[in-house]
PDB file of N, CA and C in Angstrom:
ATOM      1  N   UNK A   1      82.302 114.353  46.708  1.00  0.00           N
ATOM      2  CA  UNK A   1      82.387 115.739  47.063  1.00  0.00           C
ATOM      3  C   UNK A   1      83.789 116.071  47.513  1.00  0.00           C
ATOM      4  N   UNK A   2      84.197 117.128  46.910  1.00  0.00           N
ATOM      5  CA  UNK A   2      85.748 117.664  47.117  1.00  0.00           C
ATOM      6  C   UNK A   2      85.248 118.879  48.543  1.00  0.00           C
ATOM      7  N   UNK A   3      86.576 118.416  49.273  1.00  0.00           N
ATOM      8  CA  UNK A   3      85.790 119.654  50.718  1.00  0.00           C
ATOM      9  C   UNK A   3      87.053 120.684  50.128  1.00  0.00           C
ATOM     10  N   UNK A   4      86.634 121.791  50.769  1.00  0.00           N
ATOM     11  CA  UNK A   4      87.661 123.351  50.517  1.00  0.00           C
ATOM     12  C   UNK A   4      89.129 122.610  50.856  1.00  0.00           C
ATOM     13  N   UNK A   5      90.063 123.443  50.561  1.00  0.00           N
ATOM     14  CA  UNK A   5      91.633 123.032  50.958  1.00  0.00           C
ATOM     15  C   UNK A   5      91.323 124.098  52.626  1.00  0.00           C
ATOM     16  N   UNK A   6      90.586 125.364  52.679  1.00  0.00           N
ATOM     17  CA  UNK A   6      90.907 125.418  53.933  1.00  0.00           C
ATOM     18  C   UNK A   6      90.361 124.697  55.071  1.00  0.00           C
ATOM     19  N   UNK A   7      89.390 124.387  54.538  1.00  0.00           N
ATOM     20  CA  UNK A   7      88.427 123.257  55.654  1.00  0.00           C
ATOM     21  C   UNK A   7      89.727 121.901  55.871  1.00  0.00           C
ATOM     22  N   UNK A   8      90.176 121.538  54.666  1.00  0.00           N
ATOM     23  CA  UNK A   8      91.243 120.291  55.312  1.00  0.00           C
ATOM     24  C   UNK A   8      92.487 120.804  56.739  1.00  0.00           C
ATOM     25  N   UNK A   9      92.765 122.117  55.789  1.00  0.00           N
ATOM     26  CA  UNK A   9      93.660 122.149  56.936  1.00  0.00           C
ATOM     27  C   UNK A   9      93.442 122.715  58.228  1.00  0.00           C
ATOM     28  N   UNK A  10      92.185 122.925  58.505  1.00  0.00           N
ATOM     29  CA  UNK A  10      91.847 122.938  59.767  1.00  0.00           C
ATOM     30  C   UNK A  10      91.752 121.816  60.292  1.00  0.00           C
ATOM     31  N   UNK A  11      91.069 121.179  59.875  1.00  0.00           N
ATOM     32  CA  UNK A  11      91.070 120.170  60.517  1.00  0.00           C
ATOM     33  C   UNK A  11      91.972 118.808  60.634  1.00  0.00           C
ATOM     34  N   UNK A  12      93.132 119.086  59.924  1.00  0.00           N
ATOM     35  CA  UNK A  12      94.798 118.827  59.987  1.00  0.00           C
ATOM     36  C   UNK A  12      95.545 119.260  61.338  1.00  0.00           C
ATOM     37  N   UNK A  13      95.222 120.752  61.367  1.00  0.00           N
ATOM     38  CA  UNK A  13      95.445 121.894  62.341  1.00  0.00           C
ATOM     39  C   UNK A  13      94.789 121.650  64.092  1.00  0.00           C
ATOM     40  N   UNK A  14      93.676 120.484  63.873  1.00  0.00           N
ATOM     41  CA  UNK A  14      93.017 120.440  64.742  1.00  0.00           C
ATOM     42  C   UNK A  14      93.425 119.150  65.451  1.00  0.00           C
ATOM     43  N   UNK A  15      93.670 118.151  64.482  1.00  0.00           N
ATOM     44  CA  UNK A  15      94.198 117.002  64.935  1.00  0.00           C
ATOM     45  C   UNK A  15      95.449 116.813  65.540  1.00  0.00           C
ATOM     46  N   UNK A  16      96.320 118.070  65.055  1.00  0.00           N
ATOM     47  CA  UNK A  16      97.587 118.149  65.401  1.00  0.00           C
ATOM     48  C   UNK A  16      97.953 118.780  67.053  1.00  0.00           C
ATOM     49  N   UNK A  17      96.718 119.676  67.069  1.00  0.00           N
ATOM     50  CA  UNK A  17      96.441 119.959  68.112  1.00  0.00           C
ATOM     51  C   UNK A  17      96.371 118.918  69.781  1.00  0.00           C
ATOM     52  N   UNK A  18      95.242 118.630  68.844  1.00  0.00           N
ATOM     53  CA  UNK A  18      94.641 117.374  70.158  1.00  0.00           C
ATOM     54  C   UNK A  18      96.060 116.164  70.642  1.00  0.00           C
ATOM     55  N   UNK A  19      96.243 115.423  69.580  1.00  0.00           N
ATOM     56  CA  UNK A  19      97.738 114.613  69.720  1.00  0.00           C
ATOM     57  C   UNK A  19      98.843 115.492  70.654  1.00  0.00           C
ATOM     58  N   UNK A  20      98.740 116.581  70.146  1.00  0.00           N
ATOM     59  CA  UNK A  20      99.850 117.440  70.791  1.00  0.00           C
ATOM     60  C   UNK A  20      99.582 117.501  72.546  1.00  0.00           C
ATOM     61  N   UNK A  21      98.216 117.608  72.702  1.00  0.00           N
ATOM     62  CA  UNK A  21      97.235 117.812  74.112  1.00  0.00           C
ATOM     63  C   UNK A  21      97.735 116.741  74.800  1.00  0.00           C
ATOM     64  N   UNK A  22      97.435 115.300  74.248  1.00  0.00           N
ATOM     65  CA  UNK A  22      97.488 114.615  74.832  1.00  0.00           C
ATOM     66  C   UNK A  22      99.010 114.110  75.233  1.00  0.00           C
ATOM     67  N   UNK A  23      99.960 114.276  74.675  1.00  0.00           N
ATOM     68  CA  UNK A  23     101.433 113.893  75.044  1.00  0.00           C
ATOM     69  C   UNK A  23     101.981 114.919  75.780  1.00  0.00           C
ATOM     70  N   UNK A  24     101.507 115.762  76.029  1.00  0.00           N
ATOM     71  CA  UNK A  24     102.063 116.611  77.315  1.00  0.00           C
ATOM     72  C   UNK A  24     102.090 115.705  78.762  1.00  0.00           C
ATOM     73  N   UNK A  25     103.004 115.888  79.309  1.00  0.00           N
ATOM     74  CA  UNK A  25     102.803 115.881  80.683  1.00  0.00           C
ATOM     75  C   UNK A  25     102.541 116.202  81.642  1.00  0.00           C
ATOM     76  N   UNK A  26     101.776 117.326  81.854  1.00  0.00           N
ATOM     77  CA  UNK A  26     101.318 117.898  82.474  1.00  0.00           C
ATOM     78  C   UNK A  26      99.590 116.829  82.815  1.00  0.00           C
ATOM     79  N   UNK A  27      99.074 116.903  81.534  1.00  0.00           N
ATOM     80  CA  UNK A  27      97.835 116.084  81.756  1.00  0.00           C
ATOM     81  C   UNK A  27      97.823 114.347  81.529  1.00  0.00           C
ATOM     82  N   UNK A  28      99.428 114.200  81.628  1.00  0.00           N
ATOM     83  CA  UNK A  28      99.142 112.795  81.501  1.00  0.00           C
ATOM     84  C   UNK A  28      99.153 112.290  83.296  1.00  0.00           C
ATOM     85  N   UNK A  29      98.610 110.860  83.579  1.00  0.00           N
ATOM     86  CA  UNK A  29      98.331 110.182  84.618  1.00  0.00           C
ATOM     87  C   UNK A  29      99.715 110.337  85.310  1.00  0.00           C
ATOM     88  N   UNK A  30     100.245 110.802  86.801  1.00  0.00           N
ATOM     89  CA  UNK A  30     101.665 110.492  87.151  1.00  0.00           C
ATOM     90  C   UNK A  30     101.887 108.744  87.744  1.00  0.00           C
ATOM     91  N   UNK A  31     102.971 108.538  87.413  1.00  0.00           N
ATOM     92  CA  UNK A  31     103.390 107.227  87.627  1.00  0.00           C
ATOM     93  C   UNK A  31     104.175 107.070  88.798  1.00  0.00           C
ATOM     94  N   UNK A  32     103.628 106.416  89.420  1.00  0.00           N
ATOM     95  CA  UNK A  32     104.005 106.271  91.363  1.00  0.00           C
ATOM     96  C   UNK A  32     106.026 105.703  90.983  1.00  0.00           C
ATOM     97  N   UNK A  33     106.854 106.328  91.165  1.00  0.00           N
ATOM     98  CA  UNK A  33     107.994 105.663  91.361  1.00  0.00           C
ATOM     99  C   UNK A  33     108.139 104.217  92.171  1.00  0.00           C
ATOM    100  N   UNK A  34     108.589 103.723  91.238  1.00  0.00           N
ATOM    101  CA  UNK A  34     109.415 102.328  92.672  1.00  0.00           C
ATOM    102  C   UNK A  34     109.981 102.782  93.185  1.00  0.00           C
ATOM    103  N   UNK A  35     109.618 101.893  94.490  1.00  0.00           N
ATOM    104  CA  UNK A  35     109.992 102.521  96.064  1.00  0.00           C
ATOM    105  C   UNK A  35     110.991 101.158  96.069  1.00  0.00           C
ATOM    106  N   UNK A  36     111.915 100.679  96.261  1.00  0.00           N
ATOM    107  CA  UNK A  36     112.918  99.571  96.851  1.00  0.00           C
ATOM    108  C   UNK A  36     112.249  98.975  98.553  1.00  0.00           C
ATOM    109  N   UNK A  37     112.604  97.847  98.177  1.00  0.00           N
ATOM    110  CA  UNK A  37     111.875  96.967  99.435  1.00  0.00           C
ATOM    111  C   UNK A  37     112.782  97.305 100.252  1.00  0.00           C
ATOM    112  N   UNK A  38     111.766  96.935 101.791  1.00  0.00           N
ATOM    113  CA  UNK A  38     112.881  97.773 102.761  1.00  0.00           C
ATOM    114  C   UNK A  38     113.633  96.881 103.636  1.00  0.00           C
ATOM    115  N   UNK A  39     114.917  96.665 103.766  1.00  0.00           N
ATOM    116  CA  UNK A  39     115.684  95.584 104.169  1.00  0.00           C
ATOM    117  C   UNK A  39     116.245  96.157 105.814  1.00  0.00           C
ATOM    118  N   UNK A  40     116.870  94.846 106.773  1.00  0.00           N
ATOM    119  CA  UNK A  40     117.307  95.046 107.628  1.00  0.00           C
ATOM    120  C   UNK A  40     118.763  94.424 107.207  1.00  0.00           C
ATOM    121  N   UNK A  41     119.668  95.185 107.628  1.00  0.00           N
ATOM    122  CA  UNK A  41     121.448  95.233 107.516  1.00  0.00           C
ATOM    123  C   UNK A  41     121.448  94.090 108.559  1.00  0.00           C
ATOM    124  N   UNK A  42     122.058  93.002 108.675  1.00  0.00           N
ATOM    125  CA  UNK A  42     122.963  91.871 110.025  1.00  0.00           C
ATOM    126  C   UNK A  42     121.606  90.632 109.777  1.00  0.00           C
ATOM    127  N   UNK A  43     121.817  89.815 110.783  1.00  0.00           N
ATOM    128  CA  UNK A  43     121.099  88.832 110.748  1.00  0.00           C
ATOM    129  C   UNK A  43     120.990  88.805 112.575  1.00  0.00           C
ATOM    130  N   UNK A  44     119.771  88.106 112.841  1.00  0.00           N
ATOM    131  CA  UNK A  44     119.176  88.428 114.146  1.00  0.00           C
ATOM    132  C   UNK A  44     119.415  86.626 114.581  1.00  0.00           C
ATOM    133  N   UNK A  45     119.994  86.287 115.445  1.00  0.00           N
ATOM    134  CA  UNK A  45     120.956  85.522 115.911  1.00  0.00           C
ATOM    135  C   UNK A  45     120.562  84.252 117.275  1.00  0.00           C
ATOM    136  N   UNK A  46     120.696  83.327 117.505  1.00  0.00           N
ATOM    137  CA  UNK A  46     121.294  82.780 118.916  1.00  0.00           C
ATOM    138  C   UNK A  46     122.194  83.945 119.787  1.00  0.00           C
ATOM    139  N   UNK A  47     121.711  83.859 121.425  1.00  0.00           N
ATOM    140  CA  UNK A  47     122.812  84.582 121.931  1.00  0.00           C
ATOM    141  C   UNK A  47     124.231  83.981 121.847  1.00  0.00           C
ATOM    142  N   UNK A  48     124.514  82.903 121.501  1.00  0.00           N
ATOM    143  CA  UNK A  48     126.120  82.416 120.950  1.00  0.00           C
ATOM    144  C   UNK A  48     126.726  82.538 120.010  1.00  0.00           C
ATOM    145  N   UNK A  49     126.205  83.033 118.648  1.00  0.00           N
ATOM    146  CA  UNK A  49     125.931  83.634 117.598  1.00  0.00           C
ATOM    147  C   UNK A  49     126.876  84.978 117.762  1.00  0.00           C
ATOM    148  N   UNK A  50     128.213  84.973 117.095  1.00  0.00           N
ATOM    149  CA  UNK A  50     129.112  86.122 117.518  1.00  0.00           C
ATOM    150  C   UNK A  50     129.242  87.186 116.726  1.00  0.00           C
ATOM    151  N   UNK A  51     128.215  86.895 115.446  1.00  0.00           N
ATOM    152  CA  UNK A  51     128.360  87.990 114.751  1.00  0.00           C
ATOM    153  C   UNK A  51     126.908  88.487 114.339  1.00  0.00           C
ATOM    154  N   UNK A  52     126.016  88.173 115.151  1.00  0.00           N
ATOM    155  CA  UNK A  52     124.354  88.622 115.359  1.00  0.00           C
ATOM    156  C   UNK A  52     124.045  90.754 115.847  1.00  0.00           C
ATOM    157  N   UNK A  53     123.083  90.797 114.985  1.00  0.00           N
ATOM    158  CA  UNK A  53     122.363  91.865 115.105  1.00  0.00           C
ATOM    159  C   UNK A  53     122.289  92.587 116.297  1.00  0.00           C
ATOM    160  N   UNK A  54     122.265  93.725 117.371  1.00  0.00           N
ATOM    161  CA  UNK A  54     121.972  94.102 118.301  1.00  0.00           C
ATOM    162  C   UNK A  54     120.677  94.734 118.439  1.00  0.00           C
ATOM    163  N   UNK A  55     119.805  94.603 119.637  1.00  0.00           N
ATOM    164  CA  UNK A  55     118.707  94.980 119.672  1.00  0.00           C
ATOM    165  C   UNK A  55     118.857  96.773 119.244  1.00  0.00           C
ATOM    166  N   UNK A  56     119.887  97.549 120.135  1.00  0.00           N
ATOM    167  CA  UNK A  56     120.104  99.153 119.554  1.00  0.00           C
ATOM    168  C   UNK A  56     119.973  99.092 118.211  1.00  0.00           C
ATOM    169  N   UNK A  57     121.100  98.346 117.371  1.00  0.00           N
ATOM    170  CA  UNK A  57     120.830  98.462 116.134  1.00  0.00           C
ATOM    171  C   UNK A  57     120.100  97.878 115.288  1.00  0.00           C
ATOM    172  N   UNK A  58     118.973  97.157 115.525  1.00  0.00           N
ATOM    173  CA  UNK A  58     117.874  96.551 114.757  1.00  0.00           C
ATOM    174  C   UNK A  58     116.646  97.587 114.952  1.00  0.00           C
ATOM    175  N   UNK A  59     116.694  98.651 116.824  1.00  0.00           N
ATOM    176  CA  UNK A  59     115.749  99.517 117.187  1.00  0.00           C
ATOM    177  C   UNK A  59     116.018 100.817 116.168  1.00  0.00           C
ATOM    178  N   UNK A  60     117.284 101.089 116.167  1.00  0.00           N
ATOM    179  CA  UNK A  60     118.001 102.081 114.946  1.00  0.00           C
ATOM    180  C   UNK A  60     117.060 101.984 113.770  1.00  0.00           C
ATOM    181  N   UNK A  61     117.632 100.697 112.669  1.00  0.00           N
ATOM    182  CA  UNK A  61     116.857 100.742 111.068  1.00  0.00           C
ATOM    183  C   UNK A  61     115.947 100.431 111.349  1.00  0.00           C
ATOM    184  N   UNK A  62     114.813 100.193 112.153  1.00  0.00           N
ATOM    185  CA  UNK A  62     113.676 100.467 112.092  1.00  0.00           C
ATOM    186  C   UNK A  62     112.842 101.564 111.793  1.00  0.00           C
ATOM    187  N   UNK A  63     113.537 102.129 113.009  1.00  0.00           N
ATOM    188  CA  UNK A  63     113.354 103.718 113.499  1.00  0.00           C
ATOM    189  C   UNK A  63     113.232 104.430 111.824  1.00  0.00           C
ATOM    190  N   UNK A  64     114.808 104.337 111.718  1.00  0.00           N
ATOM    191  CA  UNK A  64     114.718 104.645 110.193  1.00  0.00           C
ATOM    192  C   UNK A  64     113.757 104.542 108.726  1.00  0.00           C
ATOM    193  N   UNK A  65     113.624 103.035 109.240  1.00  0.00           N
ATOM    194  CA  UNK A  65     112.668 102.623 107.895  1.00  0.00           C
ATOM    195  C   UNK A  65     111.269 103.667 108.261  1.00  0.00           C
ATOM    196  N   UNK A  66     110.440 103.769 109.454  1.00  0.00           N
ATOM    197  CA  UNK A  66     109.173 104.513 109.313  1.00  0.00           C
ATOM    198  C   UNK A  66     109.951 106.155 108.992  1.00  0.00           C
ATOM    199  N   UNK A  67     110.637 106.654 109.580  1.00  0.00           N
ATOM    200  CA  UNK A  67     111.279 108.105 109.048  1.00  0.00           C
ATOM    201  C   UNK A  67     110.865 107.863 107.332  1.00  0.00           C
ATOM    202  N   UNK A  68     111.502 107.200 106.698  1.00  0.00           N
ATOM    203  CA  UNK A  68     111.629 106.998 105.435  1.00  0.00           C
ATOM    204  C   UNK A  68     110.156 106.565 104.644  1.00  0.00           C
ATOM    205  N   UNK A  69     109.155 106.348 105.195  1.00  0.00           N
ATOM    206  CA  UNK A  69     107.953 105.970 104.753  1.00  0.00           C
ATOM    207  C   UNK A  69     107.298 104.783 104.537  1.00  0.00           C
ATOM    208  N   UNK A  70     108.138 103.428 105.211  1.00  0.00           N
ATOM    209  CA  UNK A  70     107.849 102.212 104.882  1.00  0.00           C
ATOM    210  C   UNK A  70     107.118 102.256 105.591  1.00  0.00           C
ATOM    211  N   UNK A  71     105.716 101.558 105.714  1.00  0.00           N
ATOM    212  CA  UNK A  71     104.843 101.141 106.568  1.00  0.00           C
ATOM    213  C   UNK A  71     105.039 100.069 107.204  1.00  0.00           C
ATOM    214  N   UNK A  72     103.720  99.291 108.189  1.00  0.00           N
ATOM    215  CA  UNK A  72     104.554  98.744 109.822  1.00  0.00           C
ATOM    216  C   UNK A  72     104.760  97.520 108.844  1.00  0.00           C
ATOM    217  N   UNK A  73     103.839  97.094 107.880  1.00  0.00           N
ATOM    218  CA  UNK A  73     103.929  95.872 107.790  1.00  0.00           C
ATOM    219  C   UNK A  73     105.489  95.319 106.923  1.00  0.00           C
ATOM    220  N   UNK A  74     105.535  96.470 106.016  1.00  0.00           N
ATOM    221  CA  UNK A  74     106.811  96.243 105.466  1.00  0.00           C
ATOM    222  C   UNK A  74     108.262  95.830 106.255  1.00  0.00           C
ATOM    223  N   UNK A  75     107.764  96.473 107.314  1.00  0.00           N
ATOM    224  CA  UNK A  75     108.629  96.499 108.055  1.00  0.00           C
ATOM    225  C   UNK A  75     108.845  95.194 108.819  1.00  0.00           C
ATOM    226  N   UNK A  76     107.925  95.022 109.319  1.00  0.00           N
ATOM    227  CA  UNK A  76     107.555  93.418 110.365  1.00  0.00           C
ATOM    228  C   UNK A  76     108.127  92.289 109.540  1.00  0.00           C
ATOM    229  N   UNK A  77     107.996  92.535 108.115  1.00  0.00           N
ATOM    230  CA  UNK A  77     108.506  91.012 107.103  1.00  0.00           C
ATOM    231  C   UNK A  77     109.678  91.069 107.144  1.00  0.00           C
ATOM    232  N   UNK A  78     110.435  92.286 106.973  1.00  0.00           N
ATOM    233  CA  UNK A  78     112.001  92.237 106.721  1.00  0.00           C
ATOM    234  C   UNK A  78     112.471  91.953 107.579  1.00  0.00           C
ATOM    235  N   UNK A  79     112.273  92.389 109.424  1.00  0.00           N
ATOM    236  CA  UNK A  79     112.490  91.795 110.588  1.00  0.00           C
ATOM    237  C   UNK A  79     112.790  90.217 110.534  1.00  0.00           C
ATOM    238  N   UNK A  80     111.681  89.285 110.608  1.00  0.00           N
ATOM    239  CA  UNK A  80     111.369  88.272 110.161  1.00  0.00           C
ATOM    240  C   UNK A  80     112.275  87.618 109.009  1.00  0.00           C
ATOM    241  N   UNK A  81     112.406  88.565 108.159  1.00  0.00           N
ATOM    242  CA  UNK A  81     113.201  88.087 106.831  1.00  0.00           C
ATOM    243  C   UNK A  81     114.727  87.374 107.238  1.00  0.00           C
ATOM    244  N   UNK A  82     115.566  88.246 108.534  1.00  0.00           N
ATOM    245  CA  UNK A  82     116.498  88.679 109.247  1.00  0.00           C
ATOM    246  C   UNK A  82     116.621  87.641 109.975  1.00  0.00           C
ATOM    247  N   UNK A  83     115.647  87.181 110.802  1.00  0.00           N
ATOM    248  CA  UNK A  83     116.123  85.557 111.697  1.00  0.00           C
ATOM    249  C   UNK A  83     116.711  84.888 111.594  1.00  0.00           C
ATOM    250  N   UNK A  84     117.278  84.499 112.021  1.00  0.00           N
ATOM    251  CA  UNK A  84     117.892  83.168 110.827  1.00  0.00           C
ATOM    252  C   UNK A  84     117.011  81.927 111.501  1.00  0.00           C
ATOM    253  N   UNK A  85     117.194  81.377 109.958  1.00  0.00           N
ATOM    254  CA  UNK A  85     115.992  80.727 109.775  1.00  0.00           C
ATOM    255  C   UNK A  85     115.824  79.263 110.701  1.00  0.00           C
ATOM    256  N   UNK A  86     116.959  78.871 111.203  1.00  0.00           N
ATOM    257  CA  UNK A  86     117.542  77.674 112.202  1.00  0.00           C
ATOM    258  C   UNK A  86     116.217  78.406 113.921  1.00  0.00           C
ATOM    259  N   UNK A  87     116.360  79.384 113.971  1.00  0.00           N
ATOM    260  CA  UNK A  87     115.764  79.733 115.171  1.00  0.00           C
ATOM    261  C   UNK A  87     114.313  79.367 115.439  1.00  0.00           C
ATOM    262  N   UNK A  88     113.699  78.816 116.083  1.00  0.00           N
ATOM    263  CA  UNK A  88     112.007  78.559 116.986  1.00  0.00           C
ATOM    264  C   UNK A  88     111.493  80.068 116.549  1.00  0.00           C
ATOM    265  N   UNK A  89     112.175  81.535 116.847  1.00  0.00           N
ATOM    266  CA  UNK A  89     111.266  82.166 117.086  1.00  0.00           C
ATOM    267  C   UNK A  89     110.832  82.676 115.850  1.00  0.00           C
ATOM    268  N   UNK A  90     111.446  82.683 114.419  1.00  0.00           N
ATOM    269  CA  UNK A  90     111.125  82.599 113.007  1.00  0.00           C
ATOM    270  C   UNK A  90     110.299  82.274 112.865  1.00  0.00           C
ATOM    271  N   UNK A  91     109.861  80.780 112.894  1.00  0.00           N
ATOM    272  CA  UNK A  91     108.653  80.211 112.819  1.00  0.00           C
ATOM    273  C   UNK A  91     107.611  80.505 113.603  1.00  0.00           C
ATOM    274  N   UNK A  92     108.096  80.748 114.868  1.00  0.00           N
ATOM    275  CA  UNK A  92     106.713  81.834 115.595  1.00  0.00           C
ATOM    276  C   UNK A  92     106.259  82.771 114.928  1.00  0.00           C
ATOM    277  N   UNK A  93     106.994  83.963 114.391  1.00  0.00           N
ATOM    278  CA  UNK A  93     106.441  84.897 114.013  1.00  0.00           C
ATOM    279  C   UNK A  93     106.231  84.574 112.512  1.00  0.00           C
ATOM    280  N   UNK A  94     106.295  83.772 112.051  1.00  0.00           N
ATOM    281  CA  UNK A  94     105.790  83.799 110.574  1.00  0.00           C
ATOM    282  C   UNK A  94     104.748  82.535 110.427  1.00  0.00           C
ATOM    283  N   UNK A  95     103.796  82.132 112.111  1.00  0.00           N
ATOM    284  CA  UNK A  95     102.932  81.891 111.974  1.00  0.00           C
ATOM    285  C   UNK A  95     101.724  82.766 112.442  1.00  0.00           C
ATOM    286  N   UNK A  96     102.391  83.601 112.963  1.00  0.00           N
ATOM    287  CA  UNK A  96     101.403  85.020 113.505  1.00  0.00           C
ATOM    288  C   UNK A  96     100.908  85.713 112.389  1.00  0.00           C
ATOM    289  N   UNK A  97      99.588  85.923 112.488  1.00  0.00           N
ATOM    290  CA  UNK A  97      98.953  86.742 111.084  1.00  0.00           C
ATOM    291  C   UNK A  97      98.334  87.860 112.080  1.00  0.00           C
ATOM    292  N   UNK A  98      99.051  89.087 111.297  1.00  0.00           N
ATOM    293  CA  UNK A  98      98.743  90.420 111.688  1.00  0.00           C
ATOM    294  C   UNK A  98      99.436  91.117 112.420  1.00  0.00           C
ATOM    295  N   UNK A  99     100.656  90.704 112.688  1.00  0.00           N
ATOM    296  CA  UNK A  99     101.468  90.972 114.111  1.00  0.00           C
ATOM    297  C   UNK A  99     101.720  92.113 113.949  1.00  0.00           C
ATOM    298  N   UNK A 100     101.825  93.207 114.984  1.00  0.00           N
ATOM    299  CA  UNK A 100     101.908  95.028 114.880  1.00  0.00           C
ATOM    300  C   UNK A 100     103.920  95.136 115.064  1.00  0.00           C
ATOM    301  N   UNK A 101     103.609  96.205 114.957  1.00  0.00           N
ATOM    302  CA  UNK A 101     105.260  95.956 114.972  1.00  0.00           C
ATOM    303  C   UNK A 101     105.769  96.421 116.173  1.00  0.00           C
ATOM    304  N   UNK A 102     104.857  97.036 117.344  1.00  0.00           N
ATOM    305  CA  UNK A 102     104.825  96.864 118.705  1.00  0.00           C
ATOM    306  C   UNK A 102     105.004  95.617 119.486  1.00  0.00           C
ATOM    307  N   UNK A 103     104.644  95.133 118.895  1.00  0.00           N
ATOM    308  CA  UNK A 103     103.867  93.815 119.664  1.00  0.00           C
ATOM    309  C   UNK A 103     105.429  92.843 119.153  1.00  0.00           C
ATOM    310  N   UNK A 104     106.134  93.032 117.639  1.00  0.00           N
ATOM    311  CA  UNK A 104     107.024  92.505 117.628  1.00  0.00           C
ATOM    312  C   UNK A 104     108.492  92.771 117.848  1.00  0.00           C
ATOM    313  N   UNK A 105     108.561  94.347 118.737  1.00  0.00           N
ATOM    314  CA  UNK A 105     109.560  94.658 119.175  1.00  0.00           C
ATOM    315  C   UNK A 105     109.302  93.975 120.870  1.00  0.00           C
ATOM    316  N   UNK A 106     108.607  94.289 121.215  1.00  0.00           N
ATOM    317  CA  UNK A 106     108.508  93.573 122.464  1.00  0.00           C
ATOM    318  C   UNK A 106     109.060  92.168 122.760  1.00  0.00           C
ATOM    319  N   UNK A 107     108.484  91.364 121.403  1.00  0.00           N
ATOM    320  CA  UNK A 107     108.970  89.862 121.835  1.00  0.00           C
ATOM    321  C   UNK A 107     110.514  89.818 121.435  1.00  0.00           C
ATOM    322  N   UNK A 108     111.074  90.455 120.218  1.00  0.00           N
ATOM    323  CA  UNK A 108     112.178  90.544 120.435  1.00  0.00           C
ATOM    324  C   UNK A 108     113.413  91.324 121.373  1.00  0.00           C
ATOM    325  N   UNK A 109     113.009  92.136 122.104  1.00  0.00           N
ATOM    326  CA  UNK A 109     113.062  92.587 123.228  1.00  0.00           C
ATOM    327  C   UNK A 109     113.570  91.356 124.118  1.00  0.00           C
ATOM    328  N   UNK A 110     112.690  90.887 124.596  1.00  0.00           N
ATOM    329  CA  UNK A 110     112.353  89.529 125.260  1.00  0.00           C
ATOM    330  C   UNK A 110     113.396  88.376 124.846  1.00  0.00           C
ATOM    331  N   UNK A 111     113.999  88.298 123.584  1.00  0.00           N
ATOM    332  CA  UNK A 111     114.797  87.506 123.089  1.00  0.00           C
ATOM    333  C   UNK A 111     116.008  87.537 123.199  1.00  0.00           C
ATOM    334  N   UNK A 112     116.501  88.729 123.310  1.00  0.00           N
ATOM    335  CA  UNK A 112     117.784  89.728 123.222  1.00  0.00           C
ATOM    336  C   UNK A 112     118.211  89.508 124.773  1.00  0.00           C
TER     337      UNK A 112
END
């Protein structure tokens, strides 16, 4: 069976349509941007240590990082990340599971 020539091109007309529907952007899924991991600037030190981090300025990019939208935990690793790694209290806190980031300004507080 031969179909009409206008029946084809409707439904040419129709397909072209739909394809067309779907590559818009408007109805396509949005794609969450990468966000960059969130880092601390200096390294967090021995008090003999002459070129170590200051508590102001470690309280600073913190401060910053939640302004900016990182959440606590992101935040607590990069802290941590920052120790240097020779220090006792590194290994303290990266045997702590769950630590708030209250709870880990305090102890570094305490360190400083």
């Amino acid at each position: 069976m031969v179909k009409p020539v206008k029946l084809e091109q409707e439904e040419k007309k129709l397909a072209v349509e739909q394809s067309a529907k779907i590559s818009t952007t408007k109805e396509s899924p949005a794609i969450a941007p990468s966000r960059k991991e969130f880092k601390i600037l200096g390294q967090i030190g021995d008090s003999c240590q002459k070129d170590r981090l200051s508590f102001t300025s470690l309280a600073h990019q913190i401060n910053a990082g939640l302004r900016r939208g990182y959440n606590e935990e992101e935040i607590v690793e990069a802290v941590i990340r920052v120790i240097n790694p020779g220090l006792r209290l590194r290994r303290y806190f990266e045997g702590k599971l769950d630590l708030e980031l209250a709870r880990l300004r305090k102890i570094l507080r305490s360190h400083y």
